[in-house]
C-alpha atoms as a PDB file:
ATOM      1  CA  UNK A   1     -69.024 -43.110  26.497  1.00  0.00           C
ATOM      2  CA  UNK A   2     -65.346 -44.653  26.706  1.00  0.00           C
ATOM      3  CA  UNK A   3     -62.637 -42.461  27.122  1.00  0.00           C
ATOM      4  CA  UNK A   4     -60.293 -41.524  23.637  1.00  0.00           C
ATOM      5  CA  UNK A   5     -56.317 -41.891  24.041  1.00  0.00           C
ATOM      6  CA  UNK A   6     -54.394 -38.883  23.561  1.00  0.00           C
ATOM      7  CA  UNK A   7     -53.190 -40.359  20.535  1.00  0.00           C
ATOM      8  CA  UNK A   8     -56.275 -40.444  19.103  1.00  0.00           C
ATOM      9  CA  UNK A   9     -57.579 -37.614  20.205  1.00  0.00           C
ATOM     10  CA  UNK A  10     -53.988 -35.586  18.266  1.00  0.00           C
ATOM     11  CA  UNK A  11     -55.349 -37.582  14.996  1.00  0.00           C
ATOM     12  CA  UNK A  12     -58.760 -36.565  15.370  1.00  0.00           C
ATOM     13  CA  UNK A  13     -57.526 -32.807  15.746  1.00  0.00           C
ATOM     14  CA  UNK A  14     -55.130 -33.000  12.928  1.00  0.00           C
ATOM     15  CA  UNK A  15     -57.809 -34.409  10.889  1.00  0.00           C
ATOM     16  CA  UNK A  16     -60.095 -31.408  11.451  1.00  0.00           C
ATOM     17  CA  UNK A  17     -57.431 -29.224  10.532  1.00  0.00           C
ATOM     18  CA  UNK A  18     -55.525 -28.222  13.642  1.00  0.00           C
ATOM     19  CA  UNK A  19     -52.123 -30.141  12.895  1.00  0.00           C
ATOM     20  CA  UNK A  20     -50.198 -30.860  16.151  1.00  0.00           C
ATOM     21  CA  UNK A  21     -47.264 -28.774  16.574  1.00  0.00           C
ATOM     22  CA  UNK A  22     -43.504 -30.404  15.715  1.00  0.00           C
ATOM     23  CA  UNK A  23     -40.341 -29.802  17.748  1.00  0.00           C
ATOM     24  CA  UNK A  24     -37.759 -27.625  15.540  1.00  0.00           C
ATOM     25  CA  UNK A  25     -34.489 -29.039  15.456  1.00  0.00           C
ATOM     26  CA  UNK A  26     -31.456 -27.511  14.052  1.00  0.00           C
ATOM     27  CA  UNK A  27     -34.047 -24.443  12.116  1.00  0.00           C
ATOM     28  CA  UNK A  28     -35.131 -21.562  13.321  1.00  0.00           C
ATOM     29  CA  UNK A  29     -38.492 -21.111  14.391  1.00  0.00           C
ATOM     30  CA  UNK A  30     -40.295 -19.911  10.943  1.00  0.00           C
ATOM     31  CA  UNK A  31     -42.649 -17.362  13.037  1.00  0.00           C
ATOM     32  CA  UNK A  32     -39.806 -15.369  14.986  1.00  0.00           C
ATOM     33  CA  UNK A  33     -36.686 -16.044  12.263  1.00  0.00           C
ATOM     34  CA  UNK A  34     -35.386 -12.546  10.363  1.00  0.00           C
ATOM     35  CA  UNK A  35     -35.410 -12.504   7.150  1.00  0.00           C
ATOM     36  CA  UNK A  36     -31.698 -13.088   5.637  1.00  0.00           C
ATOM     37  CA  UNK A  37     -29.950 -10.766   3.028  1.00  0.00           C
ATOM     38  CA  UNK A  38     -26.660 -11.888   1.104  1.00  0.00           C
ATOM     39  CA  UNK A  39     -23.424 -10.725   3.014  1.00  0.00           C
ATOM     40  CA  UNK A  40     -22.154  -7.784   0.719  1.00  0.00           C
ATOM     41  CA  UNK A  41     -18.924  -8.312  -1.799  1.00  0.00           C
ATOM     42  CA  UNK A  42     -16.302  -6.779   0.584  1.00  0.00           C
ATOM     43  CA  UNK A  43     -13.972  -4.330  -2.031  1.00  0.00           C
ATOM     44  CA  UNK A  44     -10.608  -3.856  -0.899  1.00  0.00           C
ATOM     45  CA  UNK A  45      -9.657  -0.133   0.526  1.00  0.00           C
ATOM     46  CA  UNK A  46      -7.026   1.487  -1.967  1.00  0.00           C
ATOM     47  CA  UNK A  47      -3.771   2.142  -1.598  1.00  0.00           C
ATOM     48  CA  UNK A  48      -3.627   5.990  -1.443  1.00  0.00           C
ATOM     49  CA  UNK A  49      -0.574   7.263  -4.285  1.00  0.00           C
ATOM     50  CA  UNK A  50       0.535  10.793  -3.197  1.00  0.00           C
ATOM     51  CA  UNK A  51       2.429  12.836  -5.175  1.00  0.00           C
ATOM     52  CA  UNK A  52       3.135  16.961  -5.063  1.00  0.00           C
ATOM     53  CA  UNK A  53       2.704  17.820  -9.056  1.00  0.00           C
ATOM     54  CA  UNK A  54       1.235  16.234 -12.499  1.00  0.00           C
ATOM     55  CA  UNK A  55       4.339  15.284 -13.520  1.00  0.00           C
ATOM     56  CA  UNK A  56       5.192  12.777 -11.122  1.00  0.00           C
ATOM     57  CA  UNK A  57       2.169  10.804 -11.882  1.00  0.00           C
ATOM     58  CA  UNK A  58       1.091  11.183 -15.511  1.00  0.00           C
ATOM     59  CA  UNK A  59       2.714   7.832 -16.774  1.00  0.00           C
ATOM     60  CA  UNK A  60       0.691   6.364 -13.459  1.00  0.00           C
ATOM     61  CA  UNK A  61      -2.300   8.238 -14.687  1.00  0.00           C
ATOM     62  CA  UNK A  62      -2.273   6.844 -18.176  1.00  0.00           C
ATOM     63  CA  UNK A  63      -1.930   3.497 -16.913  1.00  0.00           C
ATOM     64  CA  UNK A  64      -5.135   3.351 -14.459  1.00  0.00           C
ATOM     65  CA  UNK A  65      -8.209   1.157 -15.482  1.00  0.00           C
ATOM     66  CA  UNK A  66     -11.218   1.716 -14.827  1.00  0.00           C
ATOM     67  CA  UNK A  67     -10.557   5.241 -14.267  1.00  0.00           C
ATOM     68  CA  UNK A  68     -12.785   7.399 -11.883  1.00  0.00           C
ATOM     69  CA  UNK A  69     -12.518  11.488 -11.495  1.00  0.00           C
ATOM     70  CA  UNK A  70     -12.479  12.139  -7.981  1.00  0.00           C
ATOM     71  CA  UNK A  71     -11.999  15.459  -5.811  1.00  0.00           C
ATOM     72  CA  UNK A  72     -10.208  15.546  -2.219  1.00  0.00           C
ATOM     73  CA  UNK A  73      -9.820  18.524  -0.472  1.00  0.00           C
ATOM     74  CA  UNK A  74     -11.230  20.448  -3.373  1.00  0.00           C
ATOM     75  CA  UNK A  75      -8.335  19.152  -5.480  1.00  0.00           C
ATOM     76  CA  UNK A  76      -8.471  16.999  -8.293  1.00  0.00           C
ATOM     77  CA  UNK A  77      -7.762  12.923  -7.966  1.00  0.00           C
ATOM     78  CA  UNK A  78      -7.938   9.573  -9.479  1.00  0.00           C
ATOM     79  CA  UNK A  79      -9.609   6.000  -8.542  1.00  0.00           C
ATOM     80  CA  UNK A  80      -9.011   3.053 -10.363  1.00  0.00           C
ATOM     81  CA  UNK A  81      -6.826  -0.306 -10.393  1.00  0.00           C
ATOM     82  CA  UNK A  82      -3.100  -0.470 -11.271  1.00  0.00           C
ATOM     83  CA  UNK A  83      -2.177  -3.782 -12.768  1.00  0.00           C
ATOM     84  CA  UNK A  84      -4.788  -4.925 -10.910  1.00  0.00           C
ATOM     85  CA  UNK A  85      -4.581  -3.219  -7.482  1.00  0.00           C
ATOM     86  CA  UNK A  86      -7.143  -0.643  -6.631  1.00  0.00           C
ATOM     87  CA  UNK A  87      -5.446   2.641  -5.600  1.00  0.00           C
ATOM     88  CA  UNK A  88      -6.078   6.417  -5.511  1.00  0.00           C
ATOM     89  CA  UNK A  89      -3.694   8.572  -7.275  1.00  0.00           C
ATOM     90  CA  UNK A  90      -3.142  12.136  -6.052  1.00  0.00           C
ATOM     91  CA  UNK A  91      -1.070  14.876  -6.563  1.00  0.00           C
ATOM     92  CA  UNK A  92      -1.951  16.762  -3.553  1.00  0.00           C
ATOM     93  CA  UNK A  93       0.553  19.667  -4.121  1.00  0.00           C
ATOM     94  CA  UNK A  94       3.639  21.033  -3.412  1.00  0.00           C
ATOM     95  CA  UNK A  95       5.363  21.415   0.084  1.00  0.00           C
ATOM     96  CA  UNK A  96       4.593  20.663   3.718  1.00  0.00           C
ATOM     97  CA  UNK A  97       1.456  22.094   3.858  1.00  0.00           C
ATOM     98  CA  UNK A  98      -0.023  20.879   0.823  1.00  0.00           C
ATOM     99  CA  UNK A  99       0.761  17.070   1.438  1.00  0.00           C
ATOM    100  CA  UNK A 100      -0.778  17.090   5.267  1.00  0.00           C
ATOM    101  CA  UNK A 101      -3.861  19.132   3.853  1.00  0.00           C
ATOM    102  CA  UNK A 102      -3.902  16.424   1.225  1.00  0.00           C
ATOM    103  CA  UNK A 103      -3.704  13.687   3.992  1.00  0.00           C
ATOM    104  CA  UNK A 104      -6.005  15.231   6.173  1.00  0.00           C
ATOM    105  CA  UNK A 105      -9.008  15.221   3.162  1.00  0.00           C
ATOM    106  CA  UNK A 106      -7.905  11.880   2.274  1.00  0.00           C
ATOM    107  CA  UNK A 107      -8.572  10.088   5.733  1.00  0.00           C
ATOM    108  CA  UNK A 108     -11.265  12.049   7.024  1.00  0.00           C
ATOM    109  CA  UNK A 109     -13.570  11.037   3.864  1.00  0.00           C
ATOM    110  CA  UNK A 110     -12.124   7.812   3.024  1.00  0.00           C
ATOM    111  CA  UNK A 111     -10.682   4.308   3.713  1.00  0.00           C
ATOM    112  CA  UNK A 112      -7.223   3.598   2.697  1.00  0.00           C
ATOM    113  CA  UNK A 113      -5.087   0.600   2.975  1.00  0.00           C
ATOM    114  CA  UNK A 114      -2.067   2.441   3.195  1.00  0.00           C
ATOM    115  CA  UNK A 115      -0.210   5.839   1.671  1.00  0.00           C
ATOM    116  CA  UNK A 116       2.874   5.842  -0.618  1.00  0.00           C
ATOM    117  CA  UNK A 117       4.447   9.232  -0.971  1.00  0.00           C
ATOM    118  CA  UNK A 118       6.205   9.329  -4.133  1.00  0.00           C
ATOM    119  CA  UNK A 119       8.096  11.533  -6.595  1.00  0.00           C
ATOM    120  CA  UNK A 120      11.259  13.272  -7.242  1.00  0.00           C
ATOM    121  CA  UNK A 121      14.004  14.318  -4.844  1.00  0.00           C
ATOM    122  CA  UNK A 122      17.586  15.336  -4.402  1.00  0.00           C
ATOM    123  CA  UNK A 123      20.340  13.111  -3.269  1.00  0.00           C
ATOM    124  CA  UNK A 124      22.569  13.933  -0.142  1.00  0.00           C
ATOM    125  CA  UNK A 125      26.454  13.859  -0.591  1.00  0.00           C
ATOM    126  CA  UNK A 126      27.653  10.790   0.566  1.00  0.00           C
ATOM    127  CA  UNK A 127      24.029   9.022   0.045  1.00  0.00           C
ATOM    128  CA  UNK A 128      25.600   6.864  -2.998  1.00  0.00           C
ATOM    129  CA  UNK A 129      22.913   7.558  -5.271  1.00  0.00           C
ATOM    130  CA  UNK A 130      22.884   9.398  -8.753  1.00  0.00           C
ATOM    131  CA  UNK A 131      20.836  10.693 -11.211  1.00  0.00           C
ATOM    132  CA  UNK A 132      17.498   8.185 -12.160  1.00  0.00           C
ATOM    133  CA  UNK A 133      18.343   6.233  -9.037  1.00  0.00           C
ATOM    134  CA  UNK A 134      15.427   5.060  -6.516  1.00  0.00           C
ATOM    135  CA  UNK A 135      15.348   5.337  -2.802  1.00  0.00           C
ATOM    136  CA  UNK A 136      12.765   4.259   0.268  1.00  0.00           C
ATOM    137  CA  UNK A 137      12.431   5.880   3.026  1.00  0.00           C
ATOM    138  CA  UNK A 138      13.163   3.896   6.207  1.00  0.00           C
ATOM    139  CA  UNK A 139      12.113   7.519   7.908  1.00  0.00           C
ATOM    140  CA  UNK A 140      10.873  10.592   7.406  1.00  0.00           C
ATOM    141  CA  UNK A 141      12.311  13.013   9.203  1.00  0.00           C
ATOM    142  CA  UNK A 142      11.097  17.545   9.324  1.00  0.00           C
ATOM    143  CA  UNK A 143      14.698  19.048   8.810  1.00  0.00           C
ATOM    144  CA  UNK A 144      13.238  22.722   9.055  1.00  0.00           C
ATOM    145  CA  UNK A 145      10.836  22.120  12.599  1.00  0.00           C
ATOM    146  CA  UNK A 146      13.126  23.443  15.621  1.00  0.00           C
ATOM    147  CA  UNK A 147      15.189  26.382  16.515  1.00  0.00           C
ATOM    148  CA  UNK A 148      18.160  27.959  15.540  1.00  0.00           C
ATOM    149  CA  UNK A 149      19.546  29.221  17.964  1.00  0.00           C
ATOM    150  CA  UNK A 150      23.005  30.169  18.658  1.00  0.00           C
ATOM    151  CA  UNK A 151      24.568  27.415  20.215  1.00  0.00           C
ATOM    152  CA  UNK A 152      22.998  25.420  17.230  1.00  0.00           C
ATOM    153  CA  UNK A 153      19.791  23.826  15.915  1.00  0.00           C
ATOM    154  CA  UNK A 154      17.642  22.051  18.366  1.00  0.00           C
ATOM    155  CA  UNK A 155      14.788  19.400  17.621  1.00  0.00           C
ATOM    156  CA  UNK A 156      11.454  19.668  18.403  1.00  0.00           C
ATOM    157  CA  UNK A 157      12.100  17.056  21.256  1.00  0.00           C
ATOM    158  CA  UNK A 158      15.216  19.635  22.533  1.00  0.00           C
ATOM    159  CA  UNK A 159      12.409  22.121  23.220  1.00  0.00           C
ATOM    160  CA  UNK A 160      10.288  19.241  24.512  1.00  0.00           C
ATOM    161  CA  UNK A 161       6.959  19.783  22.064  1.00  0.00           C
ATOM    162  CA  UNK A 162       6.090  16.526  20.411  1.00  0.00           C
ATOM    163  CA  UNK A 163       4.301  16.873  17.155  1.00  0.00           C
ATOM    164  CA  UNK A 164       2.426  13.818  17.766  1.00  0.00           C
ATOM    165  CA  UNK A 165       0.877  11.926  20.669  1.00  0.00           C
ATOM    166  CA  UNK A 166      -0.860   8.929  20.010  1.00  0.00           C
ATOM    167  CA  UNK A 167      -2.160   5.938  22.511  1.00  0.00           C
ATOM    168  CA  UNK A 168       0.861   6.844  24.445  1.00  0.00           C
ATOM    169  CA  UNK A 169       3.813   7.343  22.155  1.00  0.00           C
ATOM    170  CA  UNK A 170       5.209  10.691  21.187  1.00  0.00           C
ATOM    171  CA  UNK A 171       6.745  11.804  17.906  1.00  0.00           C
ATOM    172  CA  UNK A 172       9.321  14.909  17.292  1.00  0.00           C
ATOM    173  CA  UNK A 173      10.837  15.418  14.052  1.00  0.00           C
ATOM    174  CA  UNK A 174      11.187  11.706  13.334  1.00  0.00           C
ATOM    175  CA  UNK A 175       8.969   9.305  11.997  1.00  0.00           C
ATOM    176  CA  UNK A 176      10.400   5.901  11.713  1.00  0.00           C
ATOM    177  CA  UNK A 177       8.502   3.432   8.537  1.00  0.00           C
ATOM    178  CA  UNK A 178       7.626   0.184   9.291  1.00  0.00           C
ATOM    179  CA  UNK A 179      10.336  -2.167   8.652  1.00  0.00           C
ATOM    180  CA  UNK A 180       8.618  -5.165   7.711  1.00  0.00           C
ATOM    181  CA  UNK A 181       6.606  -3.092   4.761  1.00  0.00           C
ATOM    182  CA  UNK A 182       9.788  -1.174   3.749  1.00  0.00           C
ATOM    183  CA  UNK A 183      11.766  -4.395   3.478  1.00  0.00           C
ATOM    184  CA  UNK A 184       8.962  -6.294   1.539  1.00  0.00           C
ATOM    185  CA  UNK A 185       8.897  -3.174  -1.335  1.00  0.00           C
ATOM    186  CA  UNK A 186      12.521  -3.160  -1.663  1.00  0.00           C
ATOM    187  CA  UNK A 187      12.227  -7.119  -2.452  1.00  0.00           C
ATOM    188  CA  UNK A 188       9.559  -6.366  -5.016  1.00  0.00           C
ATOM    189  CA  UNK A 189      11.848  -3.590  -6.392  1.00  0.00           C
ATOM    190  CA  UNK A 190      14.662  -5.693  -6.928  1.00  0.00           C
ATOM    191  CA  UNK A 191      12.737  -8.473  -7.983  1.00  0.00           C
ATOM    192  CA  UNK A 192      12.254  -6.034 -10.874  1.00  0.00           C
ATOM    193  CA  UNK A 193      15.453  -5.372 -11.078  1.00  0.00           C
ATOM    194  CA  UNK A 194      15.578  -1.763  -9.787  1.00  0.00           C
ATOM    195  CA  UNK A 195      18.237  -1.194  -7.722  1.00  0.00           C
ATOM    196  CA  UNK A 196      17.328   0.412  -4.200  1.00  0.00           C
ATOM    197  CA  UNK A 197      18.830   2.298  -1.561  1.00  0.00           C
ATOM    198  CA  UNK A 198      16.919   2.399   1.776  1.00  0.00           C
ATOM    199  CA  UNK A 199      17.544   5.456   4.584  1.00  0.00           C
ATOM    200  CA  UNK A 200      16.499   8.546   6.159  1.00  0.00           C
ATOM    201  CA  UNK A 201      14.388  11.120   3.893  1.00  0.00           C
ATOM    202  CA  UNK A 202      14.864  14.568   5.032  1.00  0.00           C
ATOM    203  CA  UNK A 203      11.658  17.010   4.605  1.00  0.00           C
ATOM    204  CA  UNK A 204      12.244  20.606   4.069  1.00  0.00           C
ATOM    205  CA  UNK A 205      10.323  23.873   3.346  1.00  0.00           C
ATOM    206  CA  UNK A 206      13.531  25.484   2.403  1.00  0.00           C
ATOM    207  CA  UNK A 207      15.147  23.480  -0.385  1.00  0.00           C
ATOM    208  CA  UNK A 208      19.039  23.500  -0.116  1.00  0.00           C
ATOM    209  CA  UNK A 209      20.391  25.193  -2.740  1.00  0.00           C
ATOM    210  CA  UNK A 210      24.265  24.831  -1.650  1.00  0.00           C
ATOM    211  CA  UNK A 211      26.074  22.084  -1.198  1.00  0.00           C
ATOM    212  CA  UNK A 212      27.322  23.780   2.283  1.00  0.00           C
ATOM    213  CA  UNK A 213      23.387  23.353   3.496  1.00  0.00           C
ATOM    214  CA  UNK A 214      22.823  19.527   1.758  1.00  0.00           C
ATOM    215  CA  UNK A 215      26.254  18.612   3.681  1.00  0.00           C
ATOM    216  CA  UNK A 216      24.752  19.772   6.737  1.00  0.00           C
ATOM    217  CA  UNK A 217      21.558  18.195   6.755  1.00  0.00           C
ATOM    218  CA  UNK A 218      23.028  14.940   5.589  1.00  0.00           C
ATOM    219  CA  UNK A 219      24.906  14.718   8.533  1.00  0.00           C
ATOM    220  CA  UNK A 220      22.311  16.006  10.906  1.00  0.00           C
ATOM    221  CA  UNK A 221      19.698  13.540  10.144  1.00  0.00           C
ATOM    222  CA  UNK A 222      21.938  11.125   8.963  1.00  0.00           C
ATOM    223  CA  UNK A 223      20.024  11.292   5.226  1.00  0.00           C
ATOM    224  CA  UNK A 224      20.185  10.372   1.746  1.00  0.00           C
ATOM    225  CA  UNK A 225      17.209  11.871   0.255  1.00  0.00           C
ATOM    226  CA  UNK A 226      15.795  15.406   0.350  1.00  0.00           C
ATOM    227  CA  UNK A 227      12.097  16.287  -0.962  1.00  0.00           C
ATOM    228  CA  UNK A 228       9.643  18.772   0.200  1.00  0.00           C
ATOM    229  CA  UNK A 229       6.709  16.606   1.978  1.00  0.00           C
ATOM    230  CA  UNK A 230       7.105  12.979   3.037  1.00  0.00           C
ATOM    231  CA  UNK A 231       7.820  13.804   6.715  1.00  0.00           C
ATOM    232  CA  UNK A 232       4.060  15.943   6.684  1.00  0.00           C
ATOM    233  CA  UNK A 233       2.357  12.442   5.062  1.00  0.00           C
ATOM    234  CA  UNK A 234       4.303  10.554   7.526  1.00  0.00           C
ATOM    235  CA  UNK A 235       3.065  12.980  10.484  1.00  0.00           C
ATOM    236  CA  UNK A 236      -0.149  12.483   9.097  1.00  0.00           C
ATOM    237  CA  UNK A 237      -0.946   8.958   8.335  1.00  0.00           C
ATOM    238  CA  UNK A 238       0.569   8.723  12.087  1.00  0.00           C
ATOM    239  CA  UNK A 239      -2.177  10.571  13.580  1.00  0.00           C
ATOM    240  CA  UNK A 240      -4.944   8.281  11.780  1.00  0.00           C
ATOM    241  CA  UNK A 241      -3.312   5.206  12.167  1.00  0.00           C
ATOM    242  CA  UNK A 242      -2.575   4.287   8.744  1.00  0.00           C
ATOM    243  CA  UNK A 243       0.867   2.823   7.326  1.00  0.00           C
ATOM    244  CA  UNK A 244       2.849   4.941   4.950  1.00  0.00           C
ATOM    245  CA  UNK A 245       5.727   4.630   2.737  1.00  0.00           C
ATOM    246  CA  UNK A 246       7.972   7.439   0.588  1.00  0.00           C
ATOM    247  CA  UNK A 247       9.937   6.493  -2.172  1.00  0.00           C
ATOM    248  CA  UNK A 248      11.717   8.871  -4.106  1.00  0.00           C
ATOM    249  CA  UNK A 249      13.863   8.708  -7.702  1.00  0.00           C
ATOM    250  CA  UNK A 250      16.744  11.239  -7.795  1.00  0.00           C
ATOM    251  CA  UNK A 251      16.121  14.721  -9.702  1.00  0.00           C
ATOM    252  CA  UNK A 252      19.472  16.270  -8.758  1.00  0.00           C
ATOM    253  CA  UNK A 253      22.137  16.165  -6.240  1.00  0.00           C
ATOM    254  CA  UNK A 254      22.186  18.574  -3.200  1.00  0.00           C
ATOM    255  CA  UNK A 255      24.879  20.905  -4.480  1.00  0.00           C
ATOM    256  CA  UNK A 256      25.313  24.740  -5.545  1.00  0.00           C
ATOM    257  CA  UNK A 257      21.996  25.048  -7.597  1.00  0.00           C
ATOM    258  CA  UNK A 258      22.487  24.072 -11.081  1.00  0.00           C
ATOM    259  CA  UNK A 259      19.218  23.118 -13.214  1.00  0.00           C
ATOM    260  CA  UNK A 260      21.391  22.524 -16.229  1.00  0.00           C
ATOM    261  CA  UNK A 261      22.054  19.235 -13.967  1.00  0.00           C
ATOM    262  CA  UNK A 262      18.590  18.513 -13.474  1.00  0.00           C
ATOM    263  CA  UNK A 263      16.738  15.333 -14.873  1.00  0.00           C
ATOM    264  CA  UNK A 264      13.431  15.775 -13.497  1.00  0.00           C
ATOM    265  CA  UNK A 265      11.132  14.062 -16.114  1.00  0.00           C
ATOM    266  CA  UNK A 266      13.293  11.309 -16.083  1.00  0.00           C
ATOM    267  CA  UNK A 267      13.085  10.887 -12.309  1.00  0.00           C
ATOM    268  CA  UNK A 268       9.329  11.513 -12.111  1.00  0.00           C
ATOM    269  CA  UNK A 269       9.676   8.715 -14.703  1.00  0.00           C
ATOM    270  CA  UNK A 270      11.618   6.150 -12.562  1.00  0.00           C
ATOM    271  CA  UNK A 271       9.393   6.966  -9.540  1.00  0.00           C
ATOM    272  CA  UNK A 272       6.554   6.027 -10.883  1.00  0.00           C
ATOM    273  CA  UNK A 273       8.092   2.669 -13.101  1.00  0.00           C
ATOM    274  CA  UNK A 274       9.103   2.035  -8.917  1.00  0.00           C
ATOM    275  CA  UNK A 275       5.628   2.764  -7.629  1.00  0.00           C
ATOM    276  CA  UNK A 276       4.203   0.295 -10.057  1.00  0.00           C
ATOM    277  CA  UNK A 277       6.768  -2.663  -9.190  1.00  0.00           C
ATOM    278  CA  UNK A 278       5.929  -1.899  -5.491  1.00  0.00           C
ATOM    279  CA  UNK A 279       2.068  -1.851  -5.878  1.00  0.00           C
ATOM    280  CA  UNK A 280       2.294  -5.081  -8.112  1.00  0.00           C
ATOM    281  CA  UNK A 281       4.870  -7.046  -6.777  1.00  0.00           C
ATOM    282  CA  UNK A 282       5.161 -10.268  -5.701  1.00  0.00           C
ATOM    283  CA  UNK A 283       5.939  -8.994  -1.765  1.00  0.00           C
ATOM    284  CA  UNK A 284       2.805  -6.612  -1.171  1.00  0.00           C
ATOM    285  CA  UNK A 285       3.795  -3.343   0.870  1.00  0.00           C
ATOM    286  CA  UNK A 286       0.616  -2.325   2.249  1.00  0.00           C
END
């Protein structure tokens, strides 16, 4: 019996049902390969829209699509897209304590692209700014965090406490925005044409009610705004890593209390007509 070439012998063996084995090139091997799933639709994070009361958000409210009831902190909030953007509106409460509580809820349960503080405040003598006019924050600074003692105030870094200490910075009462973001929402606010001062918010517990007191913080801090919780979102969204922005319209002026003087619906109103240019502009802050 003659010998049978390898060749023939594969054809034989294929022919009796044991097909010869093929190299794989550029493909998995069918026996060890996973199966495959789609990759998911990624869906943008929100932009988180904080503001301490109803009113300063019920024109932003009334324009959100695709509305959503949602609950932070055990307090009532809104998902949804404005003109387009998805964001999270959020009137977290009034004061210090409120807006880091707020905060706090926000960024332990959820993901965020950034956090605009918004709403009313009161404008520092010698800021420039009147009634209905807007302002952002290139800081946030606590005016009431300190000691008075009786040589004067000192800071929180005079008594050497930092409130913050993060991957090896430290924060007192200040907390400086970023430039670059701050800079690209006062483009998108003129581009609107809203005219826009930018400078030092000061954040109080103890709203001044003199113009004696406004004088003195304005020159302390060097600021033009006063409202009662941008420096605690700022303090916050420092902690987690997340940017932040404040922008305020002006209720009042820091003077001897006077609510005859007062326009506050019509500076919740211009807050918010400034939000929306800033979350829809052509020079996105966040």
């Amino acid at each position: 019996m003659g010998l049978v070439s390898s060749d023939r012998r594969s054809s034989a063996g294929e022919r009796r049902g044991f097909p010869r084995r093929r190299e794989l090139v550029n493909s998995p091997d069918p026996s060890t390969a996973q199966p495959t799933t789609p990759e998911p639709t990624l869906i943008p994070a929100p932009l988180a829209l904080i503001c301490s009361v109803p009113l300063e958000c019920a024109a932003l409210l009334a324009a959100l699509e695709e509305r959503r009831d949602e609950a932070i902190g055990r307090k009532p909030a809104w998902s949804g897209r404005l003109d387009g953007a998805p964001v999270l509106l959020f009137p977290a409460g009034m004061g210090k304590a409120n807006a880091a509580h707020g905060a706090t809820a926000l960024l332990e349960s959820r993901q965020v692209s950034g956090i605009i503080g918004f709403g009313v405040g009161g404008a520092y003598p010698g800021s420039g700014l009147a009634i209905g006019d807007v302002a952002l924050a290139s800081a946030a600074v606590y005016g009431d965090e300190g000691v008075a003692a009786p040589d004067g105030w000192i800071s929180t870094e005079g008594i050497g406490i930092p409130l913050v200490e993060r991957e090896g910075r430290r924060w007192f009462n200040r907390f400086d925005a970023d430039a670059a973001r701050v800079e690209a929402a006062r483009k998108s606010l003129v581009a609107a044409g809203i005219a826009v001062r930018v400078g030092p918010f000061v954040t109080v517990s103890n709203c001044s009610g003199t113009a004696a007191r406004g004088a003195e913080l304005a020159a302390r801090f060097g600021g033009i705004v006063e409202g009662m919780e941008g420096a605690a979102l700022a303090h916050v969204a420092t902690l987690y890593g997340v940017p932040w922005m404040e922008l305020r319209a002006i209720s009042n002026a820091v003077e001897d209390r006077d609510l005859s003087r007062w326009r506050l619906r019509d500076a919740a109103e211009a807050a918010q007509r400034a939000v929306r240019a800033v979350v829809g502009g052509p020079h996105p802050a966040a």
